[in-house]
Protein backbone atom coordinates (compact mmCIF):
# COMPACT_ATOMS: atom_id res chain seq x y z
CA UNK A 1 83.22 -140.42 -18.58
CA UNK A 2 80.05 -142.89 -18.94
CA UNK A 3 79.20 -144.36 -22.20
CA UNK A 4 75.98 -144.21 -23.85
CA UNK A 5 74.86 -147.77 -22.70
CA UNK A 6 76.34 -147.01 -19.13
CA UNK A 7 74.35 -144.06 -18.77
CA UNK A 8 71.30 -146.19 -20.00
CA UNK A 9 71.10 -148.40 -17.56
CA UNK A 10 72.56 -146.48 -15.04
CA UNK A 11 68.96 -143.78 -15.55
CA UNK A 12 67.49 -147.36 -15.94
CA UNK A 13 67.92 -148.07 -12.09
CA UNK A 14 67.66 -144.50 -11.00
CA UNK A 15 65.01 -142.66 -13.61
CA UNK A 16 64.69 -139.54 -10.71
CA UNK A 17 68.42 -138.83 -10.08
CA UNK A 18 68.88 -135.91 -12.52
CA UNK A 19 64.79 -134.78 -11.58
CA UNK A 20 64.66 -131.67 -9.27
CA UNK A 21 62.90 -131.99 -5.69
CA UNK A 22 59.64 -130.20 -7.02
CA UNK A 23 58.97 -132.65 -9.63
CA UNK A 24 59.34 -135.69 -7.29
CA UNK A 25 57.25 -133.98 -4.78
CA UNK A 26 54.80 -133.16 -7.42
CA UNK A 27 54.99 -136.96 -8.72
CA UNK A 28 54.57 -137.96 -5.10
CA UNK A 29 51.62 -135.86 -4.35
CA UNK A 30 50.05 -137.13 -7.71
CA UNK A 31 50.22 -140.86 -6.90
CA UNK A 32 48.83 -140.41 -3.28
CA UNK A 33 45.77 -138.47 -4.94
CA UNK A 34 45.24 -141.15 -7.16
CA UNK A 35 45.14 -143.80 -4.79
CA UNK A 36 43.22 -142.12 -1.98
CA UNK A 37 40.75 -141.26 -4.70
CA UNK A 38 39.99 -137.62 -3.88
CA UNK A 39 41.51 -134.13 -4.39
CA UNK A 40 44.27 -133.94 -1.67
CA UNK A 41 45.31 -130.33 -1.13
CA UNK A 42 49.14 -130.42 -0.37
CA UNK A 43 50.46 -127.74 1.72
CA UNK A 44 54.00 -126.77 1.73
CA UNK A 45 56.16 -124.99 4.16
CA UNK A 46 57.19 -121.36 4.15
CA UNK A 47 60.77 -119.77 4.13
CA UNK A 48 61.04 -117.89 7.47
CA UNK A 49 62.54 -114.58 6.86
């Protein structure tokens, strides 16, 4: 069991551990858009089925 202040600085060093795999991508996508300075339209694989 983690204490408070181990958890702290533990989410200190890794802030996207607990963040689900959309919102980094999202994040991601966001930050590359910003720096490229234009709308970047992402496009995302499909499931086969």
């Amino acid at each position: 069991m983690l204490k408070y202040t181990e958890l702290k600085d533990f989410l200190g060093k890794y802030p996207d551990c607990f963040k689900p795999n959309v919102e980094k991508q999202r994040e991601f996508d966001q930050k590359v858009s910003s720096i490229e300075g234009k709308t970047i339209d992402f496009i995302q694989p499909r499931k086969r089925k």
